[in-house]
N, C-alpha and C. Protein backbone atom coordinates (compact mmCIF):
# COMPACT_ATOMS: atom_id res chain seq x y z
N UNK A 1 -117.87 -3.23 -50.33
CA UNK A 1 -118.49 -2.78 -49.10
C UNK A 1 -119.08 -1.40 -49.32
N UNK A 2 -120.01 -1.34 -48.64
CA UNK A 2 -120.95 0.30 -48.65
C UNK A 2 -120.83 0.51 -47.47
N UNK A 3 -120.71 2.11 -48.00
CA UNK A 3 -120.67 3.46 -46.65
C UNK A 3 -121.46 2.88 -45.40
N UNK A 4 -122.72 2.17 -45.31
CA UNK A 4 -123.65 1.67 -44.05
C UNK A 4 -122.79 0.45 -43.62
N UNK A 5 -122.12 -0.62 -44.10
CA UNK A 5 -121.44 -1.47 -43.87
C UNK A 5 -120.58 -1.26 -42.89
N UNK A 6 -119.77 -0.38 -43.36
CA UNK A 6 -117.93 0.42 -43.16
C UNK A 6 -118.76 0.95 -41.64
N UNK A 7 -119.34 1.72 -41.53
CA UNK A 7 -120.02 2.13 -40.41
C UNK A 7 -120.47 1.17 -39.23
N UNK A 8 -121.17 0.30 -39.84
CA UNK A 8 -121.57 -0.88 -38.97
C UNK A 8 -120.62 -1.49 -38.26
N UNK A 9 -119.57 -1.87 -39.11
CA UNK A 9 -118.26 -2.53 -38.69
C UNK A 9 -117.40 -1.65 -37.71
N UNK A 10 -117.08 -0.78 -37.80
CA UNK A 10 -116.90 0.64 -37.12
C UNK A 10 -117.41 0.71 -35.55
N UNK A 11 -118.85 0.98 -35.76
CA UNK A 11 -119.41 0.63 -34.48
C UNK A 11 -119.51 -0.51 -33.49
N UNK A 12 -119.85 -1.60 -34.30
CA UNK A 12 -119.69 -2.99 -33.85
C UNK A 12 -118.33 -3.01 -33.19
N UNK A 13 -116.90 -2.58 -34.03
CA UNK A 13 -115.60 -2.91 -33.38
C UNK A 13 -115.47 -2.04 -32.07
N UNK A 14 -115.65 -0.62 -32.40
CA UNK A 14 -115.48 0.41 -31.57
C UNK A 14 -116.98 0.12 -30.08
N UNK A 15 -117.88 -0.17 -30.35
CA UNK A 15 -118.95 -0.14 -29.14
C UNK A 15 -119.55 1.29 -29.05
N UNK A 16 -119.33 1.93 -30.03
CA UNK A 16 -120.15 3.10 -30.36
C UNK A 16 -121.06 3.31 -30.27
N UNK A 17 -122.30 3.93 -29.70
CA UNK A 17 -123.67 4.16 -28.92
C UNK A 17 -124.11 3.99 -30.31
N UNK A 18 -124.35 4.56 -31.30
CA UNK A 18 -124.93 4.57 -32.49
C UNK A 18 -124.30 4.94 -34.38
N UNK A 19 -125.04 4.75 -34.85
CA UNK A 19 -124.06 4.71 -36.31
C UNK A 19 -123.55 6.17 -36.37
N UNK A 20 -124.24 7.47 -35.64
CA UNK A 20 -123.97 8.97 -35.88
C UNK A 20 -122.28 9.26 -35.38
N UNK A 21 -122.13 8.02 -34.10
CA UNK A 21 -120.88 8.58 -33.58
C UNK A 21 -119.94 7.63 -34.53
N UNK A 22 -120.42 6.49 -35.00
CA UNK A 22 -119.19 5.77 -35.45
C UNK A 22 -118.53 6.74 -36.54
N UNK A 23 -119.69 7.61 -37.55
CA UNK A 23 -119.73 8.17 -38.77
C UNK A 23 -118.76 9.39 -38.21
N UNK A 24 -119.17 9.76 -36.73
CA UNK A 24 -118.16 11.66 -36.43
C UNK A 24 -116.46 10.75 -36.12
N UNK A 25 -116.38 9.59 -35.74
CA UNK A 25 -115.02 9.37 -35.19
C UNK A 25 -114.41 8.74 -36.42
N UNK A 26 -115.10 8.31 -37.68
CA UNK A 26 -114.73 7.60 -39.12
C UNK A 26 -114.33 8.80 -39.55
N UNK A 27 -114.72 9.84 -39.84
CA UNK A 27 -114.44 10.92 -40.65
C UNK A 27 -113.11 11.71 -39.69
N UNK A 28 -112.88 12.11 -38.37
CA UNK A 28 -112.35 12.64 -38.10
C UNK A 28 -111.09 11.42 -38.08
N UNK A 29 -110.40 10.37 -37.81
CA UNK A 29 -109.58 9.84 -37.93
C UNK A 29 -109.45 9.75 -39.98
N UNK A 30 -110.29 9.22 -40.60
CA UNK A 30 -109.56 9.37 -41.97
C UNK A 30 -109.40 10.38 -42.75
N UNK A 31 -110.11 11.61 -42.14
CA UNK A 31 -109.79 12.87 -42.79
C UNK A 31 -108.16 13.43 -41.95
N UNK A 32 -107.39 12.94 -40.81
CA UNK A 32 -106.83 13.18 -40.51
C UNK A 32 -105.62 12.33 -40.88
N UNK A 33 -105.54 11.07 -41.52
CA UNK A 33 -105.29 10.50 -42.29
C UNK A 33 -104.66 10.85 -43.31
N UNK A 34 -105.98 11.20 -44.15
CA UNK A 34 -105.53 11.97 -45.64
C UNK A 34 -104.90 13.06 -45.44
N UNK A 35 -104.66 13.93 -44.40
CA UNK A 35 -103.38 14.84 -43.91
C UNK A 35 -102.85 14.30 -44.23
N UNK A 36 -102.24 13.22 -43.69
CA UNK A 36 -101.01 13.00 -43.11
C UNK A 36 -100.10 12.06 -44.95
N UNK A 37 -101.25 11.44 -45.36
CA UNK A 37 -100.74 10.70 -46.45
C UNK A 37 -100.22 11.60 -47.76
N UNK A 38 -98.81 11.43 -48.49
CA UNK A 38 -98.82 11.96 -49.85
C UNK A 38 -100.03 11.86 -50.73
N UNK A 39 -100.55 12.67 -51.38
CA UNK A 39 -101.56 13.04 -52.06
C UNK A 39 -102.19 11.66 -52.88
N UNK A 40 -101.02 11.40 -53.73
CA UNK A 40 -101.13 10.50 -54.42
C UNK A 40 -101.51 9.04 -53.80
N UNK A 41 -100.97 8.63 -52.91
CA UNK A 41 -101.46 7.45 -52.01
C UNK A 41 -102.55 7.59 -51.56
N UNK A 42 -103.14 8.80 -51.18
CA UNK A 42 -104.60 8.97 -50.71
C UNK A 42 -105.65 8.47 -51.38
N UNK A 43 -104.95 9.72 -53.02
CA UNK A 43 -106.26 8.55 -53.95
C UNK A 43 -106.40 7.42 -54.09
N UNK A 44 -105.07 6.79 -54.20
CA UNK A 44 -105.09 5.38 -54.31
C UNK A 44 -106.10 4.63 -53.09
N UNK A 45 -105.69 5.12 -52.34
CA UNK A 45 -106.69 4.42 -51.11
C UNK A 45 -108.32 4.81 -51.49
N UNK A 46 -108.40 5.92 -51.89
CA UNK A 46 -109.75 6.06 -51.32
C UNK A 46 -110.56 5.32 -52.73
N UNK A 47 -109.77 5.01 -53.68
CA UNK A 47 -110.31 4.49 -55.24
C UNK A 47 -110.76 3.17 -55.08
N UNK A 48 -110.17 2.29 -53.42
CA UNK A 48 -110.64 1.43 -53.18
C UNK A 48 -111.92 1.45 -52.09
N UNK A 49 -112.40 2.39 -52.01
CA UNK A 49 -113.40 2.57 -50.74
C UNK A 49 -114.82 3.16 -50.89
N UNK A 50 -115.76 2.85 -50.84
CA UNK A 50 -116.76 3.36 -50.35
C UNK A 50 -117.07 5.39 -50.70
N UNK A 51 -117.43 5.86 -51.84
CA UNK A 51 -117.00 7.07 -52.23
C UNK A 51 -117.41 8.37 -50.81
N UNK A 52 -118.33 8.07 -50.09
CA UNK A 52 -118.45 8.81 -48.46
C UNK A 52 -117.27 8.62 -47.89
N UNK A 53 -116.78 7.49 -47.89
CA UNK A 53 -115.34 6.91 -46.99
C UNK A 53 -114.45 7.70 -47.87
N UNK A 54 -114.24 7.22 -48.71
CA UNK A 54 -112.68 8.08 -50.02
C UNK A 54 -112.77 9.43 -49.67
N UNK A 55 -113.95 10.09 -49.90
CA UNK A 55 -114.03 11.65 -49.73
C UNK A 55 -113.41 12.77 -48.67
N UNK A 56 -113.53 11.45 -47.10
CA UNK A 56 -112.65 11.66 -46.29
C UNK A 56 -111.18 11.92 -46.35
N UNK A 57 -111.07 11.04 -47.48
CA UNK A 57 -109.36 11.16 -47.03
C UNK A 57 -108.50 11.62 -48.35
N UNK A 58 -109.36 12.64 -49.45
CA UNK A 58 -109.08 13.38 -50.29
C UNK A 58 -109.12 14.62 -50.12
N UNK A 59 -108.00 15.58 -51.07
CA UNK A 59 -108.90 16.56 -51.29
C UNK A 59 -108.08 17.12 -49.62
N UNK A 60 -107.70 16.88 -48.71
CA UNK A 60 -107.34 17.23 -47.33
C UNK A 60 -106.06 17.92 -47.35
N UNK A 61 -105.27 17.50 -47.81
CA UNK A 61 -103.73 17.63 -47.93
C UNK A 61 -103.30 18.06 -49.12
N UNK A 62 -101.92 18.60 -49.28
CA UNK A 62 -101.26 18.84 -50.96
C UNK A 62 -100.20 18.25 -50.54
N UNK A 63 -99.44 17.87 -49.57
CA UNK A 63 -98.06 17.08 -49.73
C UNK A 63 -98.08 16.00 -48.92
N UNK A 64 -98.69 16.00 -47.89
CA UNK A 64 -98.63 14.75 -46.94
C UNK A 64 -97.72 15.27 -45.71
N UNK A 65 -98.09 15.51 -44.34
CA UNK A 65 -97.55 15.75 -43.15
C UNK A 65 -96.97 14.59 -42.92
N UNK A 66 -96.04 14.69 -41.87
CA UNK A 66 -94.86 14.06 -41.47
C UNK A 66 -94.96 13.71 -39.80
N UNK A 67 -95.93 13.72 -39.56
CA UNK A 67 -96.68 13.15 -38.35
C UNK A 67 -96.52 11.78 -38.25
N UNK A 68 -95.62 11.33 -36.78
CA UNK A 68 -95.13 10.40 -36.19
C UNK A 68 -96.93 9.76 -35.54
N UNK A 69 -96.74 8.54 -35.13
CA UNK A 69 -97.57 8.18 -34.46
C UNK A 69 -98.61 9.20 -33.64
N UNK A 70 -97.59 9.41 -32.71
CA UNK A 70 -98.24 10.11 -31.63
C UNK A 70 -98.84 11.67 -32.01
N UNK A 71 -98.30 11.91 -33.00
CA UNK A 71 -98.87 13.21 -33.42
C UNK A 71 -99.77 12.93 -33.97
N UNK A 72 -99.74 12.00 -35.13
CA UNK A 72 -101.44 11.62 -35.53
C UNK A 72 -102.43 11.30 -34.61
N UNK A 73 -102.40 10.85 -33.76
CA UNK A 73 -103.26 10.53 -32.94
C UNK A 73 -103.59 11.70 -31.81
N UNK A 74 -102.66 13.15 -31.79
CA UNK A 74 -102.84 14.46 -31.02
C UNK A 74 -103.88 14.91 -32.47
N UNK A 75 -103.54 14.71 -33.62
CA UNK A 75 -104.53 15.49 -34.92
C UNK A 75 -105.89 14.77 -35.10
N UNK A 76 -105.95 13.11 -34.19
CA UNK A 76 -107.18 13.28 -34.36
C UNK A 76 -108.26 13.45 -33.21
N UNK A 77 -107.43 13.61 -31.69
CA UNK A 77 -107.89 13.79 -30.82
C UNK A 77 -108.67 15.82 -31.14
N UNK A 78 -107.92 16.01 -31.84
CA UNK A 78 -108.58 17.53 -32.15
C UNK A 78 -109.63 17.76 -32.91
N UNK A 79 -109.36 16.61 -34.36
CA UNK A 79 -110.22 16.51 -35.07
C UNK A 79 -112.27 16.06 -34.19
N UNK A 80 -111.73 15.04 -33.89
CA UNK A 80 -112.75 13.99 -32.64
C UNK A 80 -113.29 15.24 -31.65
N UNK A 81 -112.49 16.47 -31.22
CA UNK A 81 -112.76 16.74 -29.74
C UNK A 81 -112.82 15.83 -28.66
N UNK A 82 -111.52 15.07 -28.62
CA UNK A 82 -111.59 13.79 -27.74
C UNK A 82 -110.17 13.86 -27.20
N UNK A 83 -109.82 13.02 -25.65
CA UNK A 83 -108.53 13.18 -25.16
C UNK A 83 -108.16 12.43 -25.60
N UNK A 84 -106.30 12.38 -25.80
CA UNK A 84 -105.58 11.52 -26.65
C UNK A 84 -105.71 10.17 -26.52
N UNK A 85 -105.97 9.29 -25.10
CA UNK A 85 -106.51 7.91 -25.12
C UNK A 85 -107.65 7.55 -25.90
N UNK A 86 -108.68 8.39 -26.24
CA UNK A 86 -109.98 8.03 -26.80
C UNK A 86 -109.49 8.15 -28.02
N UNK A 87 -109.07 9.02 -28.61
CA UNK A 87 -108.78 9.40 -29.69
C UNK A 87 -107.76 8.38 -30.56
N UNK A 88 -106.92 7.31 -29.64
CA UNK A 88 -105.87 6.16 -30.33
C UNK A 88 -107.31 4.96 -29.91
N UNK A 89 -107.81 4.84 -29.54
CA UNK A 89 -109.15 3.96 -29.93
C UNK A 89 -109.88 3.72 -30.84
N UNK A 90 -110.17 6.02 -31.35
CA UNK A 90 -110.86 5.90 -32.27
C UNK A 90 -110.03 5.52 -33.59
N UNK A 91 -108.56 5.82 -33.41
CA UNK A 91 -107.35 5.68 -34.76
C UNK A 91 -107.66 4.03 -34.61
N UNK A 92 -107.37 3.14 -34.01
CA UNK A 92 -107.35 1.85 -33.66
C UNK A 92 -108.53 1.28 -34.77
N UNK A 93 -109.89 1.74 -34.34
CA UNK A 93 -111.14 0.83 -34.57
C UNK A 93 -111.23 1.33 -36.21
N UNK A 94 -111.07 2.22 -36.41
CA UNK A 94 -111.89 3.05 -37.62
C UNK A 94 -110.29 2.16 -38.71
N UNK A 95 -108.88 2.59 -38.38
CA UNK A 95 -107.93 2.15 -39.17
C UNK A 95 -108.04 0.84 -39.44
N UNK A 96 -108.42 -0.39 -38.68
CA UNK A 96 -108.26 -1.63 -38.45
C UNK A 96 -109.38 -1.93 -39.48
N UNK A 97 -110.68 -1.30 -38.95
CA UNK A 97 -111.88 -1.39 -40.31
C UNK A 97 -111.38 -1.53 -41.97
N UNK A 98 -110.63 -0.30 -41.76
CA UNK A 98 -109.91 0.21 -42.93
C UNK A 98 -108.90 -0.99 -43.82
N UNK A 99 -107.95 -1.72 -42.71
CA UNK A 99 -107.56 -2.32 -42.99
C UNK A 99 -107.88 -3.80 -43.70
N UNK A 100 -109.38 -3.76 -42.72
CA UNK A 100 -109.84 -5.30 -43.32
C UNK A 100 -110.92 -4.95 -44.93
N UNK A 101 -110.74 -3.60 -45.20
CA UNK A 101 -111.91 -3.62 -46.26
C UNK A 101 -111.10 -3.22 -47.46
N UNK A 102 -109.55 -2.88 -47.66
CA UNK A 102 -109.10 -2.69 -48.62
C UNK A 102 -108.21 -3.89 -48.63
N UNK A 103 -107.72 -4.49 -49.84
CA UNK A 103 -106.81 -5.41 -50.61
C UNK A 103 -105.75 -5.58 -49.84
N UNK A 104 -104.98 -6.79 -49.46
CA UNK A 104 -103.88 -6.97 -48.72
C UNK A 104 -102.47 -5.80 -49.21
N UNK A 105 -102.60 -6.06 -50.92
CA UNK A 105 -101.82 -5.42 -51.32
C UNK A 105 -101.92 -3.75 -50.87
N UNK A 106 -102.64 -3.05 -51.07
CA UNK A 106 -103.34 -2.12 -50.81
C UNK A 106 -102.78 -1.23 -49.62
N UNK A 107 -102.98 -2.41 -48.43
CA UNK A 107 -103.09 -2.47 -47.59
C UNK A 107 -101.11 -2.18 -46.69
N UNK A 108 -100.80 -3.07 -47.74
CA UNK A 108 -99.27 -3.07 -47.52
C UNK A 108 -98.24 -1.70 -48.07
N UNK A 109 -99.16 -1.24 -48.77
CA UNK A 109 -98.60 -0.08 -49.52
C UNK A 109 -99.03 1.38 -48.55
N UNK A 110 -100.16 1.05 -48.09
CA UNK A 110 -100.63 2.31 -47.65
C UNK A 110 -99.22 2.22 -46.10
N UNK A 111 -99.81 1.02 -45.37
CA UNK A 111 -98.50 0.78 -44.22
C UNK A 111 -97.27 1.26 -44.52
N UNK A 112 -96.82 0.91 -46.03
CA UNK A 112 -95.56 0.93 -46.18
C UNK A 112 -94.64 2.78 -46.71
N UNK A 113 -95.86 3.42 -46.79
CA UNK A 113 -95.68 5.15 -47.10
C UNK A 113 -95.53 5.73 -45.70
N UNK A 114 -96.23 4.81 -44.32
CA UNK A 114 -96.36 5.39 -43.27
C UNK A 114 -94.78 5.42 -42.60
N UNK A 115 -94.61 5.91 -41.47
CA UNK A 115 -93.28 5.37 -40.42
C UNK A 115 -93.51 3.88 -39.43
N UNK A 116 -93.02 3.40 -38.88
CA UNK A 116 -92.57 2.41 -37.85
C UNK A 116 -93.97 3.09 -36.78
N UNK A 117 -95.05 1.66 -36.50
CA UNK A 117 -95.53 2.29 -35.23
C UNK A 117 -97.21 2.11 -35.85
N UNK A 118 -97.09 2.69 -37.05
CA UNK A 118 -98.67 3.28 -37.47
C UNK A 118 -99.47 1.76 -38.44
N UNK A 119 -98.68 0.29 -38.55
CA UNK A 119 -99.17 -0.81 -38.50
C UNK A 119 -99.31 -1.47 -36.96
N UNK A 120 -99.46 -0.74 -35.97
CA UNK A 120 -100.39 -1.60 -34.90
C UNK A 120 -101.27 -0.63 -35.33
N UNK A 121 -101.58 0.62 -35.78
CA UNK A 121 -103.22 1.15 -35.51
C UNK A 121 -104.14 0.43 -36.49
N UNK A 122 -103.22 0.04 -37.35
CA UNK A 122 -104.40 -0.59 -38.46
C UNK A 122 -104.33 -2.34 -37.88
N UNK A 123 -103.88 -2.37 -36.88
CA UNK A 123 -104.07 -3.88 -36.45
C UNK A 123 -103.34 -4.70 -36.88
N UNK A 124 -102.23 -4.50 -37.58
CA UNK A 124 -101.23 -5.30 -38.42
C UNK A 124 -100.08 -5.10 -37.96
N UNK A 125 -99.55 -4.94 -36.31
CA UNK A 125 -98.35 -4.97 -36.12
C UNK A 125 -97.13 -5.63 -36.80
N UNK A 126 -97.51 -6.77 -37.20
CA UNK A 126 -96.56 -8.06 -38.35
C UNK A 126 -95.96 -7.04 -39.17
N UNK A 127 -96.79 -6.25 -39.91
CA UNK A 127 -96.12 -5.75 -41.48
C UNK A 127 -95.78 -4.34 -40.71
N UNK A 128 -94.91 -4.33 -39.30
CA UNK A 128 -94.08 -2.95 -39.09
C UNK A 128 -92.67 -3.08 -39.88
């Protein structure tokens, strides 16, 4: 998949007026992301993605924050400039993207570094 794809899909899921906002609410949820992830899992993720997309979520962090659900979603309502309901929409649409464009395996690993809670944002409540 390419960076215009990941975007498309993004907008399409989310109902985003245009590709500019899908691109400000993609970056501010996976750059807030790559906070939150150990370093090392980041790359791993982003080695599967789209190098605009990866870039997001490198390079952000040196240890990985310890941000529960709800705090990630207060880091990206800040990131976004958006209130915390908009802001678990934008975690929702952009993660779920995320989810369907990297490897099941991938996919299970990144879930599985997170806490309890943060497989419904990627749409995969099953693998909590």
């Amino acid at each position: 998949m390419i960076y215009r794809e990941f975007l498309a899909d993004v907008r399409k899921q989310g109902e985003y007026e245009n590709v500019d906002e899908a691109a400000r609410v993609t970056e501010a949820v996976l750059a807030t992301l790559g906070e939150r992830l150990p370093p090392s899992v980041a790359d791993h993720l982003a080695d599967q993605l789209p190098t605009e997309i990866g870039e997001f979520i490198t390079g952000v962090g040196t240890e990985g924050r310890t941000w529960g659900v709800q705090e990630f979603v207060h880091q990206v309502a800040t990131a976004a400039d958006d209130d915390e309901e908009t802001a678990r929409r934008h975690a929702e649409t952009v993660l779920s993207t995320l989810g369907n464009t990297v490897s099941g395996g991938e996919l299970n690993r990144l879930i599985s570094a997170l806490p309890a809670g943060y497989a419904e944002l990627f749409g995969h409540a099953e693998l909590a």
